[in-house]
N, C-alpha and C. Protein backbone atom coordinates (compact mmCIF):
# COMPACT_ATOMS: atom_id res chain seq x y z
N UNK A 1 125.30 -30.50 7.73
CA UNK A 1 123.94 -30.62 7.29
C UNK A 1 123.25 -29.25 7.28
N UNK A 2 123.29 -28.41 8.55
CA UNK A 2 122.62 -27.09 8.40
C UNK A 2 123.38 -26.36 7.07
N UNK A 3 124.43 -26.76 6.74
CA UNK A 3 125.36 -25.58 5.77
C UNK A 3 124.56 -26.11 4.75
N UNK A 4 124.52 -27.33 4.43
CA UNK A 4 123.78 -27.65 3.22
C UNK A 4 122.66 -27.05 2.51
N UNK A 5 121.60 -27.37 3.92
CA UNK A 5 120.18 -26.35 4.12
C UNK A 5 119.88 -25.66 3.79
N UNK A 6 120.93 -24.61 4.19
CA UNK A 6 121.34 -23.31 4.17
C UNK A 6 121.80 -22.47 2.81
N UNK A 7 122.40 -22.90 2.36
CA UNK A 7 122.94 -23.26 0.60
C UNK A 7 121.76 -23.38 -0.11
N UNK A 8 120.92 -23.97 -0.12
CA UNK A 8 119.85 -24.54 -1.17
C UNK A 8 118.63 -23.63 -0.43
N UNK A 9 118.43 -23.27 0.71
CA UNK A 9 117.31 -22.43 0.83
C UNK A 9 117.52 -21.23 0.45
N UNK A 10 118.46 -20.32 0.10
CA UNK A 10 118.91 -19.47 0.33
C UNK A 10 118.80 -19.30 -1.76
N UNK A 11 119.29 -20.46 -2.26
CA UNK A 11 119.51 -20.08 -3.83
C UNK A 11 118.25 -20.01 -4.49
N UNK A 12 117.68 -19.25 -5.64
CA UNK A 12 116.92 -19.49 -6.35
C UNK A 12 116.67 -20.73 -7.21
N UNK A 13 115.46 -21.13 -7.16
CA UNK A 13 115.58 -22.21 -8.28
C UNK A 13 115.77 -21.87 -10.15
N UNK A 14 116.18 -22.71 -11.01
CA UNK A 14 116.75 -22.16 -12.05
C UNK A 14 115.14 -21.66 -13.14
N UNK A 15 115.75 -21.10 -14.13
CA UNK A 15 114.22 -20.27 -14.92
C UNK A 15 113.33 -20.84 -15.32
N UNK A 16 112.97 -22.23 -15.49
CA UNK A 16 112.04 -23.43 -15.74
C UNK A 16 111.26 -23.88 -14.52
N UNK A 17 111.56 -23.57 -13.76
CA UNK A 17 110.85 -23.87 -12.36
C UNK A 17 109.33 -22.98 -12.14
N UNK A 18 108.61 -24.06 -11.52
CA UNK A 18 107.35 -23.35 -11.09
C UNK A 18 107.26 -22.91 -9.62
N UNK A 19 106.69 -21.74 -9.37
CA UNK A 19 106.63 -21.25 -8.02
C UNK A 19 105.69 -20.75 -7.81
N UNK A 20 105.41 -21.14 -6.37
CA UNK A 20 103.73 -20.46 -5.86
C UNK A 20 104.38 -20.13 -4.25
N UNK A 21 103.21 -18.77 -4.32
CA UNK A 21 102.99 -18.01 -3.06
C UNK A 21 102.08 -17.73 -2.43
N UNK A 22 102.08 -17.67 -1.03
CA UNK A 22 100.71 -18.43 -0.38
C UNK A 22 101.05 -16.70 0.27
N UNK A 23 100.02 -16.10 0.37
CA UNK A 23 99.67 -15.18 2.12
C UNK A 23 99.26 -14.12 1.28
N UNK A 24 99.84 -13.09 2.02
CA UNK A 24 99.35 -11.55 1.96
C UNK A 24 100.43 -10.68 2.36
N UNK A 25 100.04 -9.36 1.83
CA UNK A 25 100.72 -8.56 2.88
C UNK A 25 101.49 -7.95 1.56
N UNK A 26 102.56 -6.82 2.70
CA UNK A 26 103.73 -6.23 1.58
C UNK A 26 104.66 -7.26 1.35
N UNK A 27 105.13 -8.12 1.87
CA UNK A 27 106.22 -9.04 1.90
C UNK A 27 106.16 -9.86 0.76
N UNK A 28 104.60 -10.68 0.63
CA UNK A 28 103.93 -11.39 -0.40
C UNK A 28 104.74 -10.13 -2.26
N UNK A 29 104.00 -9.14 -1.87
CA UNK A 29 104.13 -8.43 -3.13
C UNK A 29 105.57 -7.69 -3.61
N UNK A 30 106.19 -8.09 -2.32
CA UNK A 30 107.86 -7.42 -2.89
C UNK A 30 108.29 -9.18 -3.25
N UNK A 31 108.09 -9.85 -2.66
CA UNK A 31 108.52 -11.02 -3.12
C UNK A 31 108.35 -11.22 -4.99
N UNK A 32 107.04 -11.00 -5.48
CA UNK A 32 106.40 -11.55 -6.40
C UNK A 32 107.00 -10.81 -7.52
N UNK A 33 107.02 -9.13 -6.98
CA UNK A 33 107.90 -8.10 -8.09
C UNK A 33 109.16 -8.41 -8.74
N UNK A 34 109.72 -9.22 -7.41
CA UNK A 34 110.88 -9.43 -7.56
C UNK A 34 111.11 -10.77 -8.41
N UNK A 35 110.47 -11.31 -8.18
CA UNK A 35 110.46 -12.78 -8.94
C UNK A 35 109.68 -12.66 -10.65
N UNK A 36 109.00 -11.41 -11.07
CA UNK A 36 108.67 -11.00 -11.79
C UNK A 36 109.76 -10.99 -12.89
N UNK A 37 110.72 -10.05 -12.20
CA UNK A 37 111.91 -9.34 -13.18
C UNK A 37 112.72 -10.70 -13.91
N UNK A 38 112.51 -11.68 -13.64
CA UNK A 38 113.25 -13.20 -14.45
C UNK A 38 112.27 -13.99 -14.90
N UNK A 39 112.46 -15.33 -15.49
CA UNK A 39 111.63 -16.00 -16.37
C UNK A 39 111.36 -16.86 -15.13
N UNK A 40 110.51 -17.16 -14.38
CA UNK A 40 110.17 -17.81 -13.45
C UNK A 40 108.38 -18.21 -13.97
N UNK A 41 107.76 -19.16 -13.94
CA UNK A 41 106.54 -19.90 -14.00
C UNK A 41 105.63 -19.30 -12.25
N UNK A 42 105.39 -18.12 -11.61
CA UNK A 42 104.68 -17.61 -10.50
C UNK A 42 103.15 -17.58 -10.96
N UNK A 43 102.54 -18.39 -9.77
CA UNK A 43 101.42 -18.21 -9.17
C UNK A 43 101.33 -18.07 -7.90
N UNK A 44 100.35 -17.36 -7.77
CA UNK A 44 99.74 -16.83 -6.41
C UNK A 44 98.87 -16.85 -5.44
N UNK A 45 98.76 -17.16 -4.51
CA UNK A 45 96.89 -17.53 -3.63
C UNK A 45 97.64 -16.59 -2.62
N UNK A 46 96.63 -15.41 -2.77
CA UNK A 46 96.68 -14.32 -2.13
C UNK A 46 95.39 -13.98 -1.46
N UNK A 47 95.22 -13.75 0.31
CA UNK A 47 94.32 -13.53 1.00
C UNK A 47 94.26 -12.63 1.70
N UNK A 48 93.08 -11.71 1.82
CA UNK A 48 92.76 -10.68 2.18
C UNK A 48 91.82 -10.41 3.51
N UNK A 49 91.71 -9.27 4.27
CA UNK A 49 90.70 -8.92 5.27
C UNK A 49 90.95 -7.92 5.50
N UNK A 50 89.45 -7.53 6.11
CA UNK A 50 89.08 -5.88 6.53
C UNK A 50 88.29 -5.45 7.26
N UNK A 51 88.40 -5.51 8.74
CA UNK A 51 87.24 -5.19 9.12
C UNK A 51 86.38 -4.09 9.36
N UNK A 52 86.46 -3.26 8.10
CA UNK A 52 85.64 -2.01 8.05
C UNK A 52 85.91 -1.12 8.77
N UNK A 53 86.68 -1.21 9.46
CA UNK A 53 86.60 -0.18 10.75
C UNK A 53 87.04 1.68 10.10
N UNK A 54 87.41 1.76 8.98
CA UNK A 54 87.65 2.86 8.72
C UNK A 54 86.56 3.12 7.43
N UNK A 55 85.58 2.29 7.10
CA UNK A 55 84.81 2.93 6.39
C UNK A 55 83.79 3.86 6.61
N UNK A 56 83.95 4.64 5.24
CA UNK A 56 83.61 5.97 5.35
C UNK A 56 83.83 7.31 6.15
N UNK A 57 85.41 7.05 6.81
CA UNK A 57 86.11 7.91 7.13
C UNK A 57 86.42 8.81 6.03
N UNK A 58 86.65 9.76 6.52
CA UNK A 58 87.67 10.67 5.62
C UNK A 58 88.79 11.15 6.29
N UNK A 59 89.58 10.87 4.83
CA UNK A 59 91.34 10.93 5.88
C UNK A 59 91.63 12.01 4.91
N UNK A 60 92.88 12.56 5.32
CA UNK A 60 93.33 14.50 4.58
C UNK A 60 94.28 13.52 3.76
């Protein structure tokens, strides 16, 4: 049963398939690039935060 799992989580679904991605981050956007490069149906709900703490710094 885990081999099974394992097998099918692991494969892409075929180029007619719809796919959505939930979060943030770099992980979110290497994912999406990547899923870009084939005929895949991607949407996205992508979330953000900041708590200011470096505004109006200046960095070199």
């Amino acid at each position: 049963m885990l081999k099974t799992f394992l097998k099918h989580y692991f494969e892409l679904p075929t180029a007619n398939k719809r796919i959505a991605c939930l979060g943030g981050g770099v992980g979110t956007a290497q994912v999406l690039k990547g899923l870009k490069q084939e005929q895949y149906n991607v949407s996205a709900i992508v979330s953000m935060a900041d708590d200011g703490g470096s505004a109006g710094r200046v960095r070199p």
